[in-house]
PDB file of N, CA and C in Angstrom:
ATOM      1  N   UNK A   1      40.629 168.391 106.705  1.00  0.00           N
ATOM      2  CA  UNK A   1      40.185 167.779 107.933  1.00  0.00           C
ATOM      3  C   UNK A   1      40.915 166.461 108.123  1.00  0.00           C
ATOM      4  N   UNK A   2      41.329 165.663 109.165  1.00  0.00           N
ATOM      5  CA  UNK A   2      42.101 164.419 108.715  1.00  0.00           C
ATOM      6  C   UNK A   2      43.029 164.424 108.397  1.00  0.00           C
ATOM      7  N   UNK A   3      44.220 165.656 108.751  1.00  0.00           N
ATOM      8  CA  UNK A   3      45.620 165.406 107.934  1.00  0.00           C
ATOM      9  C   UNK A   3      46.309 165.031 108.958  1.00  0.00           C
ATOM     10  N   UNK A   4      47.544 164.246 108.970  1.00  0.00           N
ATOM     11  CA  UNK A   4      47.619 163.517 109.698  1.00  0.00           C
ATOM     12  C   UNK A   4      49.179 164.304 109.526  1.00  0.00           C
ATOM     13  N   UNK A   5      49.828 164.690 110.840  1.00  0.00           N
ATOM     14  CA  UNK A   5      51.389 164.750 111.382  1.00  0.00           C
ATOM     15  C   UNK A   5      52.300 163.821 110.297  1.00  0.00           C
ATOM     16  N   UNK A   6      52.863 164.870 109.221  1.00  0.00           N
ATOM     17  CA  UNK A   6      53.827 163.262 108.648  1.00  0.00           C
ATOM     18  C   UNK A   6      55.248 163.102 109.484  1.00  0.00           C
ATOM     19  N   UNK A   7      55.323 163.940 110.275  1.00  0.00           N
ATOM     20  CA  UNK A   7      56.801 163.667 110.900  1.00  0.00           C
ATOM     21  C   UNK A   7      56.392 162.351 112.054  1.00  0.00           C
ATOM     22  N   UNK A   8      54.872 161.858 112.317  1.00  0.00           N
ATOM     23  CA  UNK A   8      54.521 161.017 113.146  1.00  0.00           C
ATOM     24  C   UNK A   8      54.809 159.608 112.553  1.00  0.00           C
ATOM     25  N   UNK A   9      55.197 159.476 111.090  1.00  0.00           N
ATOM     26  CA  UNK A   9      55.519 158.044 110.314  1.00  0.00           C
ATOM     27  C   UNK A   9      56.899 157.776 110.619  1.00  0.00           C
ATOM     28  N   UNK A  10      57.772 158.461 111.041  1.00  0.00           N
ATOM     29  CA  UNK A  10      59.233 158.692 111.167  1.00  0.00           C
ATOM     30  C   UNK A  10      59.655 158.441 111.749  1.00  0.00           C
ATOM     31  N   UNK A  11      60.846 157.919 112.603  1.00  0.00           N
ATOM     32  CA  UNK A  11      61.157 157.173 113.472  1.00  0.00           C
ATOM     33  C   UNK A  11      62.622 157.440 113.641  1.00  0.00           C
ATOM     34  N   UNK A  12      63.525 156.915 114.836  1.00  0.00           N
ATOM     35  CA  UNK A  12      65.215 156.685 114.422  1.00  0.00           C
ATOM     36  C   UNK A  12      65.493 155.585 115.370  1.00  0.00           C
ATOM     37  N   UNK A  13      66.623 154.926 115.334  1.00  0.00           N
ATOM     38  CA  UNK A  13      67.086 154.284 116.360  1.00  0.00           C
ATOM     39  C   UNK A  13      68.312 154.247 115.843  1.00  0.00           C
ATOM     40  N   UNK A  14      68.969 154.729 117.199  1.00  0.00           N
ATOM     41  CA  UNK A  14      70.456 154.963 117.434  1.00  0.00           C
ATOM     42  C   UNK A  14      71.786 153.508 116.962  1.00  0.00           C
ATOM     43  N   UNK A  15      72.064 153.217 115.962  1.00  0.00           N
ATOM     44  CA  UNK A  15      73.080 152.228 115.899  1.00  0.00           C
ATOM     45  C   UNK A  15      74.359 152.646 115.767  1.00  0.00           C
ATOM     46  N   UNK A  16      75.054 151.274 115.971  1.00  0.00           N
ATOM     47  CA  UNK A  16      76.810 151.604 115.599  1.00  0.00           C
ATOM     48  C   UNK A  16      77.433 152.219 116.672  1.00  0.00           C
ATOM     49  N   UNK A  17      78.110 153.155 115.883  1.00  0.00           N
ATOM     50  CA  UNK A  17      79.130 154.180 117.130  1.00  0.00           C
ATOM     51  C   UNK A  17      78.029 155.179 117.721  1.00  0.00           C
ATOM     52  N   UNK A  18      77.044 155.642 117.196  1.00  0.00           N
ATOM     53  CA  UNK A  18      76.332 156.392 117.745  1.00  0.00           C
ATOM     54  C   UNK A  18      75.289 156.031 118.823  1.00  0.00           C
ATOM     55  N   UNK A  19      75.095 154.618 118.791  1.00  0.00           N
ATOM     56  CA  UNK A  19      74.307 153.915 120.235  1.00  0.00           C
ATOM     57  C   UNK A  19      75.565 153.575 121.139  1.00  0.00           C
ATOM     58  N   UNK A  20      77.134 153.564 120.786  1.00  0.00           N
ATOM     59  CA  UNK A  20      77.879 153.311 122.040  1.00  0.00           C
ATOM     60  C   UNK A  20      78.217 154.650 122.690  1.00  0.00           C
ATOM     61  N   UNK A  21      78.252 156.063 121.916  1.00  0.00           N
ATOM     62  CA  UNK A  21      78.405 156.947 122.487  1.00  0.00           C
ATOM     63  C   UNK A  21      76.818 157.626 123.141  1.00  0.00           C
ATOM     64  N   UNK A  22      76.034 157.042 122.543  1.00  0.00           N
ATOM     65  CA  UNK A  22      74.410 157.652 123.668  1.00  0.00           C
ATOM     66  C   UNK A  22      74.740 156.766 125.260  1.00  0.00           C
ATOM     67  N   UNK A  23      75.432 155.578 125.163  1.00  0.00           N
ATOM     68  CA  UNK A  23      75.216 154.252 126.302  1.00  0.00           C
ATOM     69  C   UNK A  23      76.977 154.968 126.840  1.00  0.00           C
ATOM     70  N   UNK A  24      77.617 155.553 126.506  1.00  0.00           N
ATOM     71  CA  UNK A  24      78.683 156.579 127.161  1.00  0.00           C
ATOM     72  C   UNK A  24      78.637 157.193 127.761  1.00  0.00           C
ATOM     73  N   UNK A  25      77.837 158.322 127.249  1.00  0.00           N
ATOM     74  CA  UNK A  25      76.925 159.566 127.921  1.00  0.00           C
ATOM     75  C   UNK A  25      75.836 159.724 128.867  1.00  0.00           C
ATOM     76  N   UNK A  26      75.488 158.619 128.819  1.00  0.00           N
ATOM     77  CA  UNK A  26      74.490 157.996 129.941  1.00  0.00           C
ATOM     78  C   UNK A  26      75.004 157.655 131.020  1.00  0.00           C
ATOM     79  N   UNK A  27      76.081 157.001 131.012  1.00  0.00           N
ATOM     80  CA  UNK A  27      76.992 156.212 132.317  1.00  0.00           C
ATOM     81  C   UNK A  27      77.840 157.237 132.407  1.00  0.00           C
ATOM     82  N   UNK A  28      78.355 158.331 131.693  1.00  0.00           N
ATOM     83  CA  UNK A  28      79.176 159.048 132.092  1.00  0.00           C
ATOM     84  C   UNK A  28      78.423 159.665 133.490  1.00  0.00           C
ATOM     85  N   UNK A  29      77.102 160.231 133.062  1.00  0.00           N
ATOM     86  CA  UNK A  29      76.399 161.546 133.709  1.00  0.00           C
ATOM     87  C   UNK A  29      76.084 160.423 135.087  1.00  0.00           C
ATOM     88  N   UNK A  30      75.926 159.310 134.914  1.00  0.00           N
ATOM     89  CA  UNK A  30      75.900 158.540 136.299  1.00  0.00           C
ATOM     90  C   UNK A  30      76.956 158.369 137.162  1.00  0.00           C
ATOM     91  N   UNK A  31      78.067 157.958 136.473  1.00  0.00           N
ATOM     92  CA  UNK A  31      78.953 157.836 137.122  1.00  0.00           C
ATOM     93  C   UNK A  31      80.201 159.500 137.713  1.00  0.00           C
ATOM     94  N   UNK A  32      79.481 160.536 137.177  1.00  0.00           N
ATOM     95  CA  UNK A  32      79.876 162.002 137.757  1.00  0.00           C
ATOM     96  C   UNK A  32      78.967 162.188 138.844  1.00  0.00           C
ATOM     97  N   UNK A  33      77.616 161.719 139.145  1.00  0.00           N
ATOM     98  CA  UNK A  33      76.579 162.139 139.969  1.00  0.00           C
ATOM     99  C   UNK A  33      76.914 161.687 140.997  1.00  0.00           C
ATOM    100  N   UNK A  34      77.131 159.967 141.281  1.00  0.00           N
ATOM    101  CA  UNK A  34      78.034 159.066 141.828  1.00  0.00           C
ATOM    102  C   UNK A  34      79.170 159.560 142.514  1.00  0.00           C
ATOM    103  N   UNK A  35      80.484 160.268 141.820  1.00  0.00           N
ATOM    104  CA  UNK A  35      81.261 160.428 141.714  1.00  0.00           C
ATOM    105  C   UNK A  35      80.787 162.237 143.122  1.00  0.00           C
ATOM    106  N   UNK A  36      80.351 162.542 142.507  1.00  0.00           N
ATOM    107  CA  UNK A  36      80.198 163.904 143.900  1.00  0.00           C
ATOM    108  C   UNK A  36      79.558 163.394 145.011  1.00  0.00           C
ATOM    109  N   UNK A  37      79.078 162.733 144.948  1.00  0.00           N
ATOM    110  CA  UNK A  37      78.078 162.347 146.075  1.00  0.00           C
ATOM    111  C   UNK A  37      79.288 162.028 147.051  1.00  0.00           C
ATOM    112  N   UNK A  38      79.985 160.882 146.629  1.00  0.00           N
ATOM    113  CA  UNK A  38      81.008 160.361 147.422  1.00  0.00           C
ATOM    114  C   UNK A  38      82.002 161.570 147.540  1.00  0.00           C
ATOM    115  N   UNK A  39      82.645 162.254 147.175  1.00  0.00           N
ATOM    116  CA  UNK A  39      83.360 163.168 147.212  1.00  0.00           C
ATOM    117  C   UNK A  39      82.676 164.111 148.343  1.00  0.00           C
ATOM    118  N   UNK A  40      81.099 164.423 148.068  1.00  0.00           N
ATOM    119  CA  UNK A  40      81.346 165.130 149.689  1.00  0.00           C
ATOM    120  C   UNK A  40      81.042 164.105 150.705  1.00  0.00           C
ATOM    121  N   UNK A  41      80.764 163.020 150.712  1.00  0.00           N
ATOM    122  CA  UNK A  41      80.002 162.077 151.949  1.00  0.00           C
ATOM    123  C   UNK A  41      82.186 161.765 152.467  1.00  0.00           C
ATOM    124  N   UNK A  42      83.011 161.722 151.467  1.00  0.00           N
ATOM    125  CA  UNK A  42      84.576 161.221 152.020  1.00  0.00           C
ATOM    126  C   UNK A  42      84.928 162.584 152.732  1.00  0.00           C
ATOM    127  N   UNK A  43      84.510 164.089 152.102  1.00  0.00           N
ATOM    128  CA  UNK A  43      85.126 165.524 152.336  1.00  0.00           C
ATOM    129  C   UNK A  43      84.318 165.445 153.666  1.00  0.00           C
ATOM    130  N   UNK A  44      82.989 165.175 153.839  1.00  0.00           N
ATOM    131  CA  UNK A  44      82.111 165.630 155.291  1.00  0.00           C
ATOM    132  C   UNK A  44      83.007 164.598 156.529  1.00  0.00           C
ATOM    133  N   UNK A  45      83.452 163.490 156.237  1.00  0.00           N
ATOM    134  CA  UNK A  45      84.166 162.556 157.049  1.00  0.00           C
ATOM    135  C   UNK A  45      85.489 163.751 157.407  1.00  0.00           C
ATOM    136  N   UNK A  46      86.040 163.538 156.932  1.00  0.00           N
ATOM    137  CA  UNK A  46      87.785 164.717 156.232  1.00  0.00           C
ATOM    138  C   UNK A  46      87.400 165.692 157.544  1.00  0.00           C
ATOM    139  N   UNK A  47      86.407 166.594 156.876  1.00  0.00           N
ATOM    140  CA  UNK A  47      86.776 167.669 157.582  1.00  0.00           C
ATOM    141  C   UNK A  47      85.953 167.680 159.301  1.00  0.00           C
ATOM    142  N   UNK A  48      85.066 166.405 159.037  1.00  0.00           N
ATOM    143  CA  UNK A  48      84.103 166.647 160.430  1.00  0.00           C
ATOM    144  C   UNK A  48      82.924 167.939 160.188  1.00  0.00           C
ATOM    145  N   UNK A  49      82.678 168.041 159.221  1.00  0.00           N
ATOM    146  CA  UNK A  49      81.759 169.142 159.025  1.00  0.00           C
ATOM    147  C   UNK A  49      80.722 169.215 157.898  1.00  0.00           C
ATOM    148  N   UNK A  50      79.835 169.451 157.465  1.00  0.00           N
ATOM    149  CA  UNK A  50      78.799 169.098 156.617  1.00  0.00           C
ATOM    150  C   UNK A  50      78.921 170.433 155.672  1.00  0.00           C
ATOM    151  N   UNK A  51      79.112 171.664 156.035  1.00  0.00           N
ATOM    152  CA  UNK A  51      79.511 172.703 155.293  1.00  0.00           C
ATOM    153  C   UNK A  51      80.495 173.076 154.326  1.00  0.00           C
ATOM    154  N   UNK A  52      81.673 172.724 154.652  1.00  0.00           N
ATOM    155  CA  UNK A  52      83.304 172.628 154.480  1.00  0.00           C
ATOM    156  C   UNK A  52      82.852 172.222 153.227  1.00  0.00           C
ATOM    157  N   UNK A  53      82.574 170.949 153.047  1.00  0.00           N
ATOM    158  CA  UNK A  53      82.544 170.304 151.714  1.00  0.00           C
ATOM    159  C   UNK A  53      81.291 170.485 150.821  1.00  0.00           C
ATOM    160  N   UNK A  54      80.553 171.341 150.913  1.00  0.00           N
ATOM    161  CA  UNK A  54      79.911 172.081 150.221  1.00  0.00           C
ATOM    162  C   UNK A  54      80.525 173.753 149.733  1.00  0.00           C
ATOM    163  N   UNK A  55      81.322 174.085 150.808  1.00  0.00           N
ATOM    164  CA  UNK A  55      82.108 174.934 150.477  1.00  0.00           C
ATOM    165  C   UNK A  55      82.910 174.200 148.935  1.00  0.00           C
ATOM    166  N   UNK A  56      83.685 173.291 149.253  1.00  0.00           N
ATOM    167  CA  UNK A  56      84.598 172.955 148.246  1.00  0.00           C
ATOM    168  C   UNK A  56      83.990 172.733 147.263  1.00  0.00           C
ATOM    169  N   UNK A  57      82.680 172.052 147.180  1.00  0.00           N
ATOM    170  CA  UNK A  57      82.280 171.392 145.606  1.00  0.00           C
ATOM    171  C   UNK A  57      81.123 172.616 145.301  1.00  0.00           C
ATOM    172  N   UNK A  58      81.381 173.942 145.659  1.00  0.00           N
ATOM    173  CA  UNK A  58      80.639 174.442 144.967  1.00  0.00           C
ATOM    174  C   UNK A  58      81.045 175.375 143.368  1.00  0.00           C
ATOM    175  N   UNK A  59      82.729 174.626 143.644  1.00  0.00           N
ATOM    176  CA  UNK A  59      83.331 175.468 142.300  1.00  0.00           C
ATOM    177  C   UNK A  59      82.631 174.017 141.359  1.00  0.00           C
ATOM    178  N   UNK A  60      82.525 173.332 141.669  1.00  0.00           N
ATOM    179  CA  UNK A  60      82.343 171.924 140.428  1.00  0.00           C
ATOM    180  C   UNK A  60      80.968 172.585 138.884  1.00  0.00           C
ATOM    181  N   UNK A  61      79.732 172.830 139.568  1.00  0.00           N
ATOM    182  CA  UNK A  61      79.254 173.272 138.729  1.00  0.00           C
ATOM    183  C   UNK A  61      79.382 174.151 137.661  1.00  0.00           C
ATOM    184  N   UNK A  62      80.570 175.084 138.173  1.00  0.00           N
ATOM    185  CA  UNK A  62      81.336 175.979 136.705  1.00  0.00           C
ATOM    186  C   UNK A  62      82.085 175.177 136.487  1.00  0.00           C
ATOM    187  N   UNK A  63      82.589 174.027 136.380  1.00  0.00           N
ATOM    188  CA  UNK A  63      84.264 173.191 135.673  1.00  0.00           C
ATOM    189  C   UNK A  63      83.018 172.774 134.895  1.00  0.00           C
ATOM    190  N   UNK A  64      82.592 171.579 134.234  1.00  0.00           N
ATOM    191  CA  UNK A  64      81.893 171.310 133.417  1.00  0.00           C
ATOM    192  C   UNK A  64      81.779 172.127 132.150  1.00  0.00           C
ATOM    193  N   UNK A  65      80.690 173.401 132.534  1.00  0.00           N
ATOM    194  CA  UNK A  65      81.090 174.152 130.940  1.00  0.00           C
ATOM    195  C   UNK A  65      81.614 175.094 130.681  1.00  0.00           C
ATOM    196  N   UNK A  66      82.829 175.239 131.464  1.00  0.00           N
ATOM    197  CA  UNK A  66      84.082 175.872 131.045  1.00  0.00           C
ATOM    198  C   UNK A  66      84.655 174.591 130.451  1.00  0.00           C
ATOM    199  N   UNK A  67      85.072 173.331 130.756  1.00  0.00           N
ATOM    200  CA  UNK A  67      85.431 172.234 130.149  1.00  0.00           C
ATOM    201  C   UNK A  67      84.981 171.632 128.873  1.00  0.00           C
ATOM    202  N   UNK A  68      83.597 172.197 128.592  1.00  0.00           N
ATOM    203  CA  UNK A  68      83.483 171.567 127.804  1.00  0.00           C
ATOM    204  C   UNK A  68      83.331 172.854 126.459  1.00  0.00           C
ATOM    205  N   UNK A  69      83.932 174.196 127.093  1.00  0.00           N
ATOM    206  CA  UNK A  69      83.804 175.344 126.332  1.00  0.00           C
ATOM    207  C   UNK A  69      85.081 175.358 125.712  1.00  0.00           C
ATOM    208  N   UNK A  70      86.162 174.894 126.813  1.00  0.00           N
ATOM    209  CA  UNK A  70      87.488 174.604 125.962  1.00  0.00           C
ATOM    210  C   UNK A  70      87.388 174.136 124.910  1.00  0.00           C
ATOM    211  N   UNK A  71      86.624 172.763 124.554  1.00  0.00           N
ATOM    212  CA  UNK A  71      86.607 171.794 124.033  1.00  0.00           C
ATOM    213  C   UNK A  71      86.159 171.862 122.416  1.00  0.00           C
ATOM    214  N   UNK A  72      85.029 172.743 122.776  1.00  0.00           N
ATOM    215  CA  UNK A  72      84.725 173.442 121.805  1.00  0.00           C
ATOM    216  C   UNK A  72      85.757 174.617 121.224  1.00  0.00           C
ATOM    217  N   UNK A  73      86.226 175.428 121.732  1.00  0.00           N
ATOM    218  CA  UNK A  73      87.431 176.494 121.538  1.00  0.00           C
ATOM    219  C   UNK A  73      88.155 175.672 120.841  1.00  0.00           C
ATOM    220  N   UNK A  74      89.054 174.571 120.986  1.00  0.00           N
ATOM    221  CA  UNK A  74      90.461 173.523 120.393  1.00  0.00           C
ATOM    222  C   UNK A  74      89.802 172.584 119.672  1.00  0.00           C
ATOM    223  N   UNK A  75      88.505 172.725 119.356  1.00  0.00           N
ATOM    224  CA  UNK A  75      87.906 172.116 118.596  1.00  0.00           C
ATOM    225  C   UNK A  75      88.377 170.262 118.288  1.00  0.00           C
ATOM    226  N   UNK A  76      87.320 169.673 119.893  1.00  0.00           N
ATOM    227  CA  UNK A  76      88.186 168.605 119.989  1.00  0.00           C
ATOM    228  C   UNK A  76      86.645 167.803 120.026  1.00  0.00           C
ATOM    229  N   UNK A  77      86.797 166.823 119.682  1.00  0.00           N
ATOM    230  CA  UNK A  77      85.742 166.058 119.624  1.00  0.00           C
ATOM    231  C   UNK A  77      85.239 165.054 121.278  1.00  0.00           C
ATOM    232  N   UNK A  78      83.750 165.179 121.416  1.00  0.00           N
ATOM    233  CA  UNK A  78      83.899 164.339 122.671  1.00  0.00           C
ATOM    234  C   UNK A  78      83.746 163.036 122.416  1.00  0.00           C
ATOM    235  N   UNK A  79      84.683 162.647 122.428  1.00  0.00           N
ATOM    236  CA  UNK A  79      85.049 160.868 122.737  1.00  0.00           C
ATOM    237  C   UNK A  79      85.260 160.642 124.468  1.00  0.00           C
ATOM    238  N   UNK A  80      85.892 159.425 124.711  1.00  0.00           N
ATOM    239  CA  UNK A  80      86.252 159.073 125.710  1.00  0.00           C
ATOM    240  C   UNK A  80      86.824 159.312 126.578  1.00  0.00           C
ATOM    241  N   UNK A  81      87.869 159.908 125.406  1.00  0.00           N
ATOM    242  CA  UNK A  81      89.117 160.553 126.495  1.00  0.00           C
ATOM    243  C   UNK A  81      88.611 162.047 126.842  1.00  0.00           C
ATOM    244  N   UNK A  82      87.965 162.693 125.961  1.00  0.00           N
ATOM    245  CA  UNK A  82      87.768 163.844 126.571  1.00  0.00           C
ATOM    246  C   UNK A  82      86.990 163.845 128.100  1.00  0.00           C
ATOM    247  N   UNK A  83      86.006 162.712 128.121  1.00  0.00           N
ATOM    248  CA  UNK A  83      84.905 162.359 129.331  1.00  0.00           C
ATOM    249  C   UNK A  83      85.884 162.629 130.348  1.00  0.00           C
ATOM    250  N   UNK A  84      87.224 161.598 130.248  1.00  0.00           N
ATOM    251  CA  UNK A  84      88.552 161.197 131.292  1.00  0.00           C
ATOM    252  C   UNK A  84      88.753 162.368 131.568  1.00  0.00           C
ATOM    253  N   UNK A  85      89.614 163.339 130.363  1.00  0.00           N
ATOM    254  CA  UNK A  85      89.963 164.586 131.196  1.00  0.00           C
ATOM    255  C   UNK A  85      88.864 165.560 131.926  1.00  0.00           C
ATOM    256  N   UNK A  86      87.528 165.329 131.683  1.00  0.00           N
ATOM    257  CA  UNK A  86      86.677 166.413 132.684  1.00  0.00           C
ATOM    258  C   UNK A  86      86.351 165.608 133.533  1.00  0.00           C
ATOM    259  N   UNK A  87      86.333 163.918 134.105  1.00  0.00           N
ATOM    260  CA  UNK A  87      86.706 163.670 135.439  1.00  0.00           C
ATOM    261  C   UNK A  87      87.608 164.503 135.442  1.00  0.00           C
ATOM    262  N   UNK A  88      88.812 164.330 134.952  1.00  0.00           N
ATOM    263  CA  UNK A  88      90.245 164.454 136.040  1.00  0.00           C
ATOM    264  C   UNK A  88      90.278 166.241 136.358  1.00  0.00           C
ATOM    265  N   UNK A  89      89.876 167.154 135.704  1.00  0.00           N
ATOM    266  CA  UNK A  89      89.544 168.525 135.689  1.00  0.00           C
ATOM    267  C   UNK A  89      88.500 168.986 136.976  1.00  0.00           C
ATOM    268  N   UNK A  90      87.557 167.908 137.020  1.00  0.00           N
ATOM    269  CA  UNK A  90      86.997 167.967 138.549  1.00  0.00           C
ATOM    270  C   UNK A  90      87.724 167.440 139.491  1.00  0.00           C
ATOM    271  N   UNK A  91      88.285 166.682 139.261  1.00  0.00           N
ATOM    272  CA  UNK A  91      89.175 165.966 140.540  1.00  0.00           C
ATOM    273  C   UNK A  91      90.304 167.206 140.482  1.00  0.00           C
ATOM    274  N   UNK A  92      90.853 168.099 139.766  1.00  0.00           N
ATOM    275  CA  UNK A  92      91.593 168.884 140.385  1.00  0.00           C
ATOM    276  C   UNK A  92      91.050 170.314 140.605  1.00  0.00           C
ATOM    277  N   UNK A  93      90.094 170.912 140.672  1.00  0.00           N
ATOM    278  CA  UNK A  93      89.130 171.461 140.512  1.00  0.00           C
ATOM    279  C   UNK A  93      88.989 171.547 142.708  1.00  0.00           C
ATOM    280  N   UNK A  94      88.695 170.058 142.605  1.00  0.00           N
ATOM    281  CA  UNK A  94      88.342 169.519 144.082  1.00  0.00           C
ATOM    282  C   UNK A  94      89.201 170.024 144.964  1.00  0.00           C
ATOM    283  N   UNK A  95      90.359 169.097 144.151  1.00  0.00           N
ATOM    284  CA  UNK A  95      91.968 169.304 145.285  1.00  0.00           C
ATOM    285  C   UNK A  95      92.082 170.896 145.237  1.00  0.00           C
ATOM    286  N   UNK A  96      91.818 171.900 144.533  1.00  0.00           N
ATOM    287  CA  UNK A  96      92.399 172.766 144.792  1.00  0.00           C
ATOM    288  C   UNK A  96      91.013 173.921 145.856  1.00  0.00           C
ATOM    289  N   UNK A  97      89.984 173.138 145.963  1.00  0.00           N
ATOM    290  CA  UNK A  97      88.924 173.325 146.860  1.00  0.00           C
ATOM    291  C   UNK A  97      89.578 173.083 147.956  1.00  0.00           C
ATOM    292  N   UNK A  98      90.083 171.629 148.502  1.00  0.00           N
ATOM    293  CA  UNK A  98      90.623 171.123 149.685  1.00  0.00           C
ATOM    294  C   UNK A  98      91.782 171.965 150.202  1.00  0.00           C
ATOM    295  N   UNK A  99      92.954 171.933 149.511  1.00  0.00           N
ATOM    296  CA  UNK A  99      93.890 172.789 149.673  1.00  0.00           C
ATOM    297  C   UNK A  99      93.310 174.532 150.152  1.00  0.00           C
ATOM    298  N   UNK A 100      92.762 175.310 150.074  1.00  0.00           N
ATOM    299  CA  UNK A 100      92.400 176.669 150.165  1.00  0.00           C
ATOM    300  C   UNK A 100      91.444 176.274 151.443  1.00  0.00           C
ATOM    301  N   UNK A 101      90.560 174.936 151.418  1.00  0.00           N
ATOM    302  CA  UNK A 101      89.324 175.807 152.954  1.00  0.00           C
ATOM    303  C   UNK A 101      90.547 174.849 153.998  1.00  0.00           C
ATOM    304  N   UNK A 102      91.637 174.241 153.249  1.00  0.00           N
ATOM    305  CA  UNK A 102      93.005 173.612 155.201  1.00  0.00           C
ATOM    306  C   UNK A 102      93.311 174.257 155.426  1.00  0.00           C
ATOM    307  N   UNK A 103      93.961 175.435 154.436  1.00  0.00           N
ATOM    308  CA  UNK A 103      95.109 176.575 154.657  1.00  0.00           C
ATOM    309  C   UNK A 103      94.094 177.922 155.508  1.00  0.00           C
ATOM    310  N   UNK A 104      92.340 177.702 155.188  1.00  0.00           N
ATOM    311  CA  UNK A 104      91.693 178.722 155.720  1.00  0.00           C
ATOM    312  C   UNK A 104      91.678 178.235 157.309  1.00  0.00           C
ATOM    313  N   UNK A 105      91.397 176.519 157.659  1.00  0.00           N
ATOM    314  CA  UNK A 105      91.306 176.040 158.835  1.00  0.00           C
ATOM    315  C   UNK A 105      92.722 176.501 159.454  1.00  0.00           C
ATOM    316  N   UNK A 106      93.836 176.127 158.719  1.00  0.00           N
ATOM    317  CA  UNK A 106      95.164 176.654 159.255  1.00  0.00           C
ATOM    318  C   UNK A 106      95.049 177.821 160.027  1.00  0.00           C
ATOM    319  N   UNK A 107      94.585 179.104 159.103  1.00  0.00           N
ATOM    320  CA  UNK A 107      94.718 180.053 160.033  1.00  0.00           C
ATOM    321  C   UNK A 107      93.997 180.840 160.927  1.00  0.00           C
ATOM    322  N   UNK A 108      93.020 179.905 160.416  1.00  0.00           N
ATOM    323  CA  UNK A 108      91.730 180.198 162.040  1.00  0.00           C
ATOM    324  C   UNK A 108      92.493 179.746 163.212  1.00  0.00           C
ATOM    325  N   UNK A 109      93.380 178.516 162.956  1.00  0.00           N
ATOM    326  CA  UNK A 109      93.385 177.821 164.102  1.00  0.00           C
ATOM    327  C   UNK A 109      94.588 179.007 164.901  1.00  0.00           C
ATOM    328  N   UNK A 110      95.203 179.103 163.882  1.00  0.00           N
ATOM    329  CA  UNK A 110      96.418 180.070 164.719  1.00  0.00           C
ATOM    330  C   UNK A 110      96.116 181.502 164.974  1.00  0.00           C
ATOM    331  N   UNK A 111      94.479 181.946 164.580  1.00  0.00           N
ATOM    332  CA  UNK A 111      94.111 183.375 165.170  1.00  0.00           C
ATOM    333  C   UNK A 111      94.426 184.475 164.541  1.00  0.00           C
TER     334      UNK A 111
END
């Protein structure tokens, strides 16, 4: 009667390299959330249309963990730079969104 949770005496707190990569990962996932928002509020300006750029950023949600499936595959550790290249993997990810719905506006326009 009275036994008490011993995993409840236990505790952790994150130091060193492992509290700068939790305070990484935190600002990363802010600054990607950030980072789309503006991407369609600049794409809805772009194209004059509120759709278009939902068209484009709807490949974004598969880049992530295919990116980070590579990562795992080449067995690469996530540091910093890896964060950099899955920005830059969405940013081309994007462009190649943009490129495909101009060339679709292209040939609507010409019928």
């Amino acid at each position: 009667m009275g036994l008490k949770d011993p995993s409840s005496q236990y505790s952790y707190i994150l130091s060193g390299q492992a509290k700068t990569m939790a305070e990484t990962g935190y600002y990363f996932v802010i600054a990607f959330v950030l980072s789309i928002t503006f991407m369609y509020l600049i794409l809805a300006a772009q194209f004059e249309s509120w759709t278009q750029p939902a068209a484009i950023l709807m490949a974004l949600p598969v880049t992530i963990p295919f990116g980070l499936l590579s990562l795992v595959l080449f067995r690469t550790p996530m540091d910093i730079y890896a964060m950099f290249g899955l920005f830059m993997l969405v940013g081309i990810v994007k462009k190649n969104g943009i490129l495909q719905v101009d060339a679709t506006n292209q040939l609507r326009a010409r019928g």
